[in-house]
C-alpha atoms as a PDB file:
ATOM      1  CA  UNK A   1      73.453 100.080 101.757  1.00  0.00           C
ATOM      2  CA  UNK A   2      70.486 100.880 104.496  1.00  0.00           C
ATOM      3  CA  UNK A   3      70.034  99.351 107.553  1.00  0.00           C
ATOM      4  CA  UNK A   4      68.848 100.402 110.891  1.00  0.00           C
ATOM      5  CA  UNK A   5      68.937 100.360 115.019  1.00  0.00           C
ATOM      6  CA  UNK A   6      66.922  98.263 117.423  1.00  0.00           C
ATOM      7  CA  UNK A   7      65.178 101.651 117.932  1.00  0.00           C
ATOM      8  CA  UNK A   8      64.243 101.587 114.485  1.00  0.00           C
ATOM      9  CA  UNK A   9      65.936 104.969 112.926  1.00  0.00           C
ATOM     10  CA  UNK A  10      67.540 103.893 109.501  1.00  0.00           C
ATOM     11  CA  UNK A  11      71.304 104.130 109.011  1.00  0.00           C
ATOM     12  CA  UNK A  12      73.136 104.194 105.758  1.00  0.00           C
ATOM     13  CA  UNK A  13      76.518 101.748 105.494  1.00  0.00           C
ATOM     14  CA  UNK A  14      79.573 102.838 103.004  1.00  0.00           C
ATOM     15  CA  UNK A  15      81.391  99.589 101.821  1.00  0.00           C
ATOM     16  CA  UNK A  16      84.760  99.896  99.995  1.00  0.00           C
ATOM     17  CA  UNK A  17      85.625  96.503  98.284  1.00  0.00           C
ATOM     18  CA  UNK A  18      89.305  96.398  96.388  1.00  0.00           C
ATOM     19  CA  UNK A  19      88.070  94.044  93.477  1.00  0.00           C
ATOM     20  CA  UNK A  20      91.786  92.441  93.559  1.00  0.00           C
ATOM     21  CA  UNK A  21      92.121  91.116  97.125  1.00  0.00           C
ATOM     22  CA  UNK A  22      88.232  91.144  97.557  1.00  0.00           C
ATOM     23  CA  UNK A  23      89.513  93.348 100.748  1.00  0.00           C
ATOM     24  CA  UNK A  24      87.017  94.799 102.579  1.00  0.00           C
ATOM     25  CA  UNK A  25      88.986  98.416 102.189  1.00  0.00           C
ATOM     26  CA  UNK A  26      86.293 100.592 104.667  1.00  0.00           C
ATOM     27  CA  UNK A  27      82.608  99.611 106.349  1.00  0.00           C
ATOM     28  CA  UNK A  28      81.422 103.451 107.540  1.00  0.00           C
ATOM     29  CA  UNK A  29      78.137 103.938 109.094  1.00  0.00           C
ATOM     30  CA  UNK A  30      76.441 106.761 109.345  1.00  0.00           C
ATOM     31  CA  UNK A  31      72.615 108.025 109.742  1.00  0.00           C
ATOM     32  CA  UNK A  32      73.381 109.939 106.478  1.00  0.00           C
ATOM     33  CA  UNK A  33      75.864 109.615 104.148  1.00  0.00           C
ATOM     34  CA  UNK A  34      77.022 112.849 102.136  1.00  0.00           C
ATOM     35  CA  UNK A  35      79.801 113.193  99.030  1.00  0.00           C
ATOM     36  CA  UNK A  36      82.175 114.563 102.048  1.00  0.00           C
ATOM     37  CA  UNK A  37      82.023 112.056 103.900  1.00  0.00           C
ATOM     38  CA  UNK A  38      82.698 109.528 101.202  1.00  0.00           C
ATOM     39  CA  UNK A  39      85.722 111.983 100.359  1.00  0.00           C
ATOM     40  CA  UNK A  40      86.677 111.583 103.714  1.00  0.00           C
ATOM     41  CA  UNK A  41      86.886 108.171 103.575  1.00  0.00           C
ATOM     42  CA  UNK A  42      88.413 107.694 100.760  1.00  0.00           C
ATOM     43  CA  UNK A  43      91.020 110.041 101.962  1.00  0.00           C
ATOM     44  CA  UNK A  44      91.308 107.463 105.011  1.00  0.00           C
ATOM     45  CA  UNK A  45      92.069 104.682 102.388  1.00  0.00           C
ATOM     46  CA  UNK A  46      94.287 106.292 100.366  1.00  0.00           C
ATOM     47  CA  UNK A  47      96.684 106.893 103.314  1.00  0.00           C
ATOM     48  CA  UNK A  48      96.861 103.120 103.849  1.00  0.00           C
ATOM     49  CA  UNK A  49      96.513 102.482  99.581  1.00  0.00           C
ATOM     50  CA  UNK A  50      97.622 105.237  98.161  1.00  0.00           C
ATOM     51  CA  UNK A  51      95.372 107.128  95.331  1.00  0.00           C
ATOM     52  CA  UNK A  52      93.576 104.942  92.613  1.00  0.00           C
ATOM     53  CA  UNK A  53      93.246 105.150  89.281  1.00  0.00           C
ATOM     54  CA  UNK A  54      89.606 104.846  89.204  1.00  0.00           C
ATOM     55  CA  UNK A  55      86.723 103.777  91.562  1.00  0.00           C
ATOM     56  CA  UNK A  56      83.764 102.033  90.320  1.00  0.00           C
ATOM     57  CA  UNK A  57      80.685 103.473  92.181  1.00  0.00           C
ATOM     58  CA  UNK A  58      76.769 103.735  91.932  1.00  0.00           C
ATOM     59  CA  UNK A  59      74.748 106.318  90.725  1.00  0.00           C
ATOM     60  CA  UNK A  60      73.782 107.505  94.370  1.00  0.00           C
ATOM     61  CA  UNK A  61      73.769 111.069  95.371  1.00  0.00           C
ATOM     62  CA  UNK A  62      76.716 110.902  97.373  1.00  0.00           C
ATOM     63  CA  UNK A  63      78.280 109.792  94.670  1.00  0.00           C
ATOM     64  CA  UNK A  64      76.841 112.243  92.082  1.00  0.00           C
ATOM     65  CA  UNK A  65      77.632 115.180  94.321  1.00  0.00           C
ATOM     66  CA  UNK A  66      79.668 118.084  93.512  1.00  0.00           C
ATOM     67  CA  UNK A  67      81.894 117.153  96.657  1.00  0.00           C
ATOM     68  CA  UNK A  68      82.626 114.008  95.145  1.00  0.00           C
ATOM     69  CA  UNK A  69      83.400 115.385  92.003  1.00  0.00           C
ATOM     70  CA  UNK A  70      85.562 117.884  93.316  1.00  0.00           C
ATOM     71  CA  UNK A  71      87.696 115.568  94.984  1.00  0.00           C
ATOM     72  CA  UNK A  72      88.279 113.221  92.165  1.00  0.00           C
ATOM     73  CA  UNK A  73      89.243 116.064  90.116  1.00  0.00           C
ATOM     74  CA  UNK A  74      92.191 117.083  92.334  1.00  0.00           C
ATOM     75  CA  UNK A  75      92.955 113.564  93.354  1.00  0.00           C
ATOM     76  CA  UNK A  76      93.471 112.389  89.437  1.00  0.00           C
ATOM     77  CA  UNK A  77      90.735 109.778  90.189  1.00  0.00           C
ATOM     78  CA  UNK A  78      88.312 108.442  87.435  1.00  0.00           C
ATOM     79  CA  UNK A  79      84.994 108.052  88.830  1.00  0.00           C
ATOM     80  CA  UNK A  80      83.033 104.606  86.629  1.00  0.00           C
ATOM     81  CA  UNK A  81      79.270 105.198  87.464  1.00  0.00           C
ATOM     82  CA  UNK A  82      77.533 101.462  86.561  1.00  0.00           C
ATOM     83  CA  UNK A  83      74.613 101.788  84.323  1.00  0.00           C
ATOM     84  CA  UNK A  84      71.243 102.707  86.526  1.00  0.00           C
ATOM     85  CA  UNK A  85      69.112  99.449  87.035  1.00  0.00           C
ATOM     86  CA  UNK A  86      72.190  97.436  85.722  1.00  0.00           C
ATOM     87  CA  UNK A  87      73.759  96.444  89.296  1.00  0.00           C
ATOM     88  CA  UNK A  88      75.811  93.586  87.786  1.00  0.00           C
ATOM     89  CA  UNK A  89      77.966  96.414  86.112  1.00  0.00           C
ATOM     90  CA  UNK A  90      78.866  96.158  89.994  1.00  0.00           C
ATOM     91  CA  UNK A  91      78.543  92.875  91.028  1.00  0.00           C
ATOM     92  CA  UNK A  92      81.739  92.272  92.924  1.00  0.00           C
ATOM     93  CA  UNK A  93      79.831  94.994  95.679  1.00  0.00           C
ATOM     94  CA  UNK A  94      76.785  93.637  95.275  1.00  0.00           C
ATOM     95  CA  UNK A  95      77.872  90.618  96.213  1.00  0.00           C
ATOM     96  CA  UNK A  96      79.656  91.346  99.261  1.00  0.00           C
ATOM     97  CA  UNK A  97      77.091  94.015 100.142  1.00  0.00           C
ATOM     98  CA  UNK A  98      74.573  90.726 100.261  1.00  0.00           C
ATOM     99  CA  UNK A  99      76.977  88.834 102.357  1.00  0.00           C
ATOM    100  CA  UNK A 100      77.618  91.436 105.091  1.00  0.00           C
ATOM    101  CA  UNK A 101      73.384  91.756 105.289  1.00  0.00           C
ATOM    102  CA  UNK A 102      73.451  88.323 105.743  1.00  0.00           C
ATOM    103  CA  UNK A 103      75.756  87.559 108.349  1.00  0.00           C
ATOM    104  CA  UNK A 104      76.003  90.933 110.199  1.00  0.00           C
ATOM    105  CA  UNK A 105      73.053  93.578 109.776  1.00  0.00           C
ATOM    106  CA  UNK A 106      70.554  90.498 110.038  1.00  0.00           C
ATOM    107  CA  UNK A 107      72.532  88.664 112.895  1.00  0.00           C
ATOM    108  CA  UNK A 108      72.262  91.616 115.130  1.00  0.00           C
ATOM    109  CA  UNK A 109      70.849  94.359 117.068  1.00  0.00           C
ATOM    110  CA  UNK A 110      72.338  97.765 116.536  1.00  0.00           C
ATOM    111  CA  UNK A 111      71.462  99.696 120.128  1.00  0.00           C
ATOM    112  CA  UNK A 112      73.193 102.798 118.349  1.00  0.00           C
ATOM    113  CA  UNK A 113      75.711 104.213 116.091  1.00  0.00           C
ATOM    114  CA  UNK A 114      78.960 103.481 117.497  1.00  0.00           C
ATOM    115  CA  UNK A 115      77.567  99.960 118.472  1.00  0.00           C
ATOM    116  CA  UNK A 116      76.779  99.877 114.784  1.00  0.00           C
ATOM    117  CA  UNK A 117      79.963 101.011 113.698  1.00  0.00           C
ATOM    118  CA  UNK A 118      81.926  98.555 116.817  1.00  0.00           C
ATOM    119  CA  UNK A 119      80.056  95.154 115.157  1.00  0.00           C
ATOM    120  CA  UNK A 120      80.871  96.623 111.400  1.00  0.00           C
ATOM    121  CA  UNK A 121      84.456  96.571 112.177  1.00  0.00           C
ATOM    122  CA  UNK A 122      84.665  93.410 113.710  1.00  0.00           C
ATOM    123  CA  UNK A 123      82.810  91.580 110.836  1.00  0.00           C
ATOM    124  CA  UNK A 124      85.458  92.966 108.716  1.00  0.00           C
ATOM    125  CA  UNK A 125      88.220  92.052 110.680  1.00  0.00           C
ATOM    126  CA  UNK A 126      86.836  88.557 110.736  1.00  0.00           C
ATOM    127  CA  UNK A 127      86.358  89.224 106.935  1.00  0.00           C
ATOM    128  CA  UNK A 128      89.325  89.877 105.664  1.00  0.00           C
ATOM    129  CA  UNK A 129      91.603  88.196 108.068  1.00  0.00           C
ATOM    130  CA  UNK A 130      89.955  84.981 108.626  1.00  0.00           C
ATOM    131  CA  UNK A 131      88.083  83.719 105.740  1.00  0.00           C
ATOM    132  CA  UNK A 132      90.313  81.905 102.741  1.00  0.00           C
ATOM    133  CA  UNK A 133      88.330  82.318  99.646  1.00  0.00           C
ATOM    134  CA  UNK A 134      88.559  80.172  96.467  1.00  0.00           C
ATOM    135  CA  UNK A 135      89.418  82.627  93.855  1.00  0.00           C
ATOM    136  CA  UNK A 136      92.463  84.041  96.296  1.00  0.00           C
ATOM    137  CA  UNK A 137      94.084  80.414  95.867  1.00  0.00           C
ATOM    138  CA  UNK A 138      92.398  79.699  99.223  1.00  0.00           C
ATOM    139  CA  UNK A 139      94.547  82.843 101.185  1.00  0.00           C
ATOM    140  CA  UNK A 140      92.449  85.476 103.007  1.00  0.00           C
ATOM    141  CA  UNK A 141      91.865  88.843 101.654  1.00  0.00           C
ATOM    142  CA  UNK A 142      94.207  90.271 103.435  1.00  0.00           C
ATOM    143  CA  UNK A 143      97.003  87.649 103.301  1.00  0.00           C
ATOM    144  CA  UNK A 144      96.483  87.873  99.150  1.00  0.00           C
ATOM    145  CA  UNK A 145      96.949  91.590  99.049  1.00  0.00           C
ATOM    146  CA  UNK A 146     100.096  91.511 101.419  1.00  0.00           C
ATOM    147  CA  UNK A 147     101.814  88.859  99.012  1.00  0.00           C
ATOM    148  CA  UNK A 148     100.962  90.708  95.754  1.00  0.00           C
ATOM    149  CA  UNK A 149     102.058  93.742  97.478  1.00  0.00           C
ATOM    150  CA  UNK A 150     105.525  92.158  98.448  1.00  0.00           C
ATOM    151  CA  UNK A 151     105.430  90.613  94.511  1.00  0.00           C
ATOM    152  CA  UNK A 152     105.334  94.185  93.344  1.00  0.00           C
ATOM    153  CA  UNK A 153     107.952  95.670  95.807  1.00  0.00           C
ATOM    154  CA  UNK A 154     110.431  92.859  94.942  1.00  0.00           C
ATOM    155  CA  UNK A 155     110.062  92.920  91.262  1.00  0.00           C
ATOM    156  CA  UNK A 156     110.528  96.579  91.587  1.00  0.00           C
ATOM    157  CA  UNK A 157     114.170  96.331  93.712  1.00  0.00           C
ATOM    158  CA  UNK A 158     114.994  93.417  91.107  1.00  0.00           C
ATOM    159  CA  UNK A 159     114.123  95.993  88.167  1.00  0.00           C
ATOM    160  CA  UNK A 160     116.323  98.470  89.812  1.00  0.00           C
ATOM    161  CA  UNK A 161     119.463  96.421  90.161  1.00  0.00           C
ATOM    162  CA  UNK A 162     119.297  95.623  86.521  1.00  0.00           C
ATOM    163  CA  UNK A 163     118.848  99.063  85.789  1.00  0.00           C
ATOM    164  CA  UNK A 164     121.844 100.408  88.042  1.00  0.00           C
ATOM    165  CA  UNK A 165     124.062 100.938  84.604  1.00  0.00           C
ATOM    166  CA  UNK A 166     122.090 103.923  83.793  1.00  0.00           C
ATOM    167  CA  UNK A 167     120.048 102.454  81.034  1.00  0.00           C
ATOM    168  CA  UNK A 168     116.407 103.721  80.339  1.00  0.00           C
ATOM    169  CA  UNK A 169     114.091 102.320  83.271  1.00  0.00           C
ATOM    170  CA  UNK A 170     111.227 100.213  82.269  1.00  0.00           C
ATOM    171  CA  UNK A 171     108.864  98.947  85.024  1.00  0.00           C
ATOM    172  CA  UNK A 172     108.416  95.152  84.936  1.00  0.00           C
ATOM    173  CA  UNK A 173     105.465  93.757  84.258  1.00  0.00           C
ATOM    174  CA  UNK A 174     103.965  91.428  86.298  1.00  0.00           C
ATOM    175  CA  UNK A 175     100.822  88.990  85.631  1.00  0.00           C
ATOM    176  CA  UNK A 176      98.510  88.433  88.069  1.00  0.00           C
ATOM    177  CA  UNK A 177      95.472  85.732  87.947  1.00  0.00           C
ATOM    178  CA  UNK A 178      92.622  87.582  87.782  1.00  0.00           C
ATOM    179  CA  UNK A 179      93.854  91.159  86.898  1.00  0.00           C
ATOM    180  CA  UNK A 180      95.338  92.981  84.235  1.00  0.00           C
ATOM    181  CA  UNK A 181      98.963  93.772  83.704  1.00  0.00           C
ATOM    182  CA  UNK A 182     100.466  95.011  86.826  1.00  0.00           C
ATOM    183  CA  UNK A 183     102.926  97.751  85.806  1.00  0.00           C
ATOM    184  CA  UNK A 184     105.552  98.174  88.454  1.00  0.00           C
ATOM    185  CA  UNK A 185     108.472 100.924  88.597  1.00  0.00           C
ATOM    186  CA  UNK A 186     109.127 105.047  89.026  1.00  0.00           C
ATOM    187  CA  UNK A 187     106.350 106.507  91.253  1.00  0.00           C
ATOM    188  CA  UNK A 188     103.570 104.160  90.682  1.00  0.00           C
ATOM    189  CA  UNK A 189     101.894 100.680  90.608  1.00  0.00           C
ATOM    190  CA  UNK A 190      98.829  99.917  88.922  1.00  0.00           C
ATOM    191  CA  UNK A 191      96.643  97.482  90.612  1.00  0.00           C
ATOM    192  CA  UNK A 192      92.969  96.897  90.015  1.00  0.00           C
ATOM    193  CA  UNK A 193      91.069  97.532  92.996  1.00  0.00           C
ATOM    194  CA  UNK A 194      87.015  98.527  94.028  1.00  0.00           C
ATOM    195  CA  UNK A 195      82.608 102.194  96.105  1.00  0.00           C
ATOM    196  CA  UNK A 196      79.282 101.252  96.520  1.00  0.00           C
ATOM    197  CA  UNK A 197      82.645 102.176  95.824  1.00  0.00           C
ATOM    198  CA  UNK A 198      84.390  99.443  94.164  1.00  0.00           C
ATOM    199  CA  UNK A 199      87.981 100.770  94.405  1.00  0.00           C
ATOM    200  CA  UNK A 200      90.404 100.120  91.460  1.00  0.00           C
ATOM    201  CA  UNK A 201      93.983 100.885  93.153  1.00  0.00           C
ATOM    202  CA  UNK A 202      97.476 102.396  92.083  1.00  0.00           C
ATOM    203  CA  UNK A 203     100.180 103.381  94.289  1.00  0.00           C
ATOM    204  CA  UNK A 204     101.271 106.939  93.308  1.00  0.00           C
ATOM    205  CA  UNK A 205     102.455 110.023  95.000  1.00  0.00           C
ATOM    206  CA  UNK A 206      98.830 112.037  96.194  1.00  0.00           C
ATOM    207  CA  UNK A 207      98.636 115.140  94.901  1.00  0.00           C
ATOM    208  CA  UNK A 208      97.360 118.072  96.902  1.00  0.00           C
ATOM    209  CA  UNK A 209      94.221 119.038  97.146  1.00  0.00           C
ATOM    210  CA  UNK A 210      92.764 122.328  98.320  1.00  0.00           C
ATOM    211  CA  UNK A 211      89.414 122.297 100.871  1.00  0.00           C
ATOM    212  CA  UNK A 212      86.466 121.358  99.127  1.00  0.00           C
ATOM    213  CA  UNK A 213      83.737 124.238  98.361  1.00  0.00           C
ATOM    214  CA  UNK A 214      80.218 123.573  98.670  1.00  0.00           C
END
């Protein structure tokens, strides 16, 4: 999303949402915004997430770039473009995207980047650590993911112990209001998760991935 400093030069904002927690995953400004640096992000995510399965994103040219493309490849990640001129394919972004406009970029003066980038982070602090939100069963974002994230890690031990004879491992599976079957167990979790970047998450081992080539 665009917006720009009191001086009036025009800055470009990357928000990562996970659709799940409705976390606010990443808020990057920059006065341009290139497929490495969303790679870079992303990267920045994953060490905190782990890699996803798939991350539903626009049709942008940082998205569309051959940097971008290149990373997914050797990350494993699925990239969902929405539909162009169809942004409810992506409304959970949209959505947020409108809210952060609304109380941050319209609320205040950016004197430059790093002020830009200092008020970004706080709004997302506030975000995802103050705000209870009716569809999270009136828990924060963050408060929501930590408890699922527990859910999964307990159900995992449990699913060990009553594996411990040696019998064939399954991974338990685990319903969650709002999302598909959570598969728990051996080297990964499923989760859905959203760039505009809507991030649909999994918790598996990264795989490695050489520099990228321009």
């Amino acid at each position: 999303m665009a917006g720009q400093l009191y001086s009036g030069r025009s800055i470009r904002i990357l928000t990562i949402v996970d659709d799940y927690s409705r976390e606010s995953l990443a808020l990057r400004a920059g006065f341009r915004l290139t497929g490495e640096d969303v790679a870079g992000v992303l990267n920045e995510v994953i060490r905190q997430r782990g890699v996803p399965n798939s991350i539903r994103v626009d049709n942008g040219t940082e998205f569309t770039s051959k940097a971008m493309d290149q990373w997914a490849y050797w990350k494993g990640v699925k990239l969902d473009f929405s539909r162009p001129g169809k942004p409810t394919d992506n409304g959970l972004i949209e959505a947020f995207n409108g809210r952060l406009r609304a109380e941050c970029l319209n609320e205040h003066w950016f004197l430059n980047l790093a002020d830009a980038q200092e008020k970004l982070d706080a709004w997302r602090d506030d975000y995802n650590g103050e705000r209870p939100h009716g569809a999270l069963k009136n828990m924060t974002p963050a408060d929501f993911a930590r408890q699922a994230a527990e859910t999964v890690e307990r159900s995992t031990i449990e699913d060990g112990e009553k594996k411990a004879d040696g019998a064939p491992r399954r991974g338990p599976r685990i319903r969650l209001t709002g999302l598909k079957t959570l598969t728990a167990g051996g080297t990964k979790t499923g989760a859905r998760a959203a760039v505009t970047c809507a991030y649909i998450c999994s918790a598996r081992e990264e795989p490695q991935q050489p520099s990228l080539r321009p």
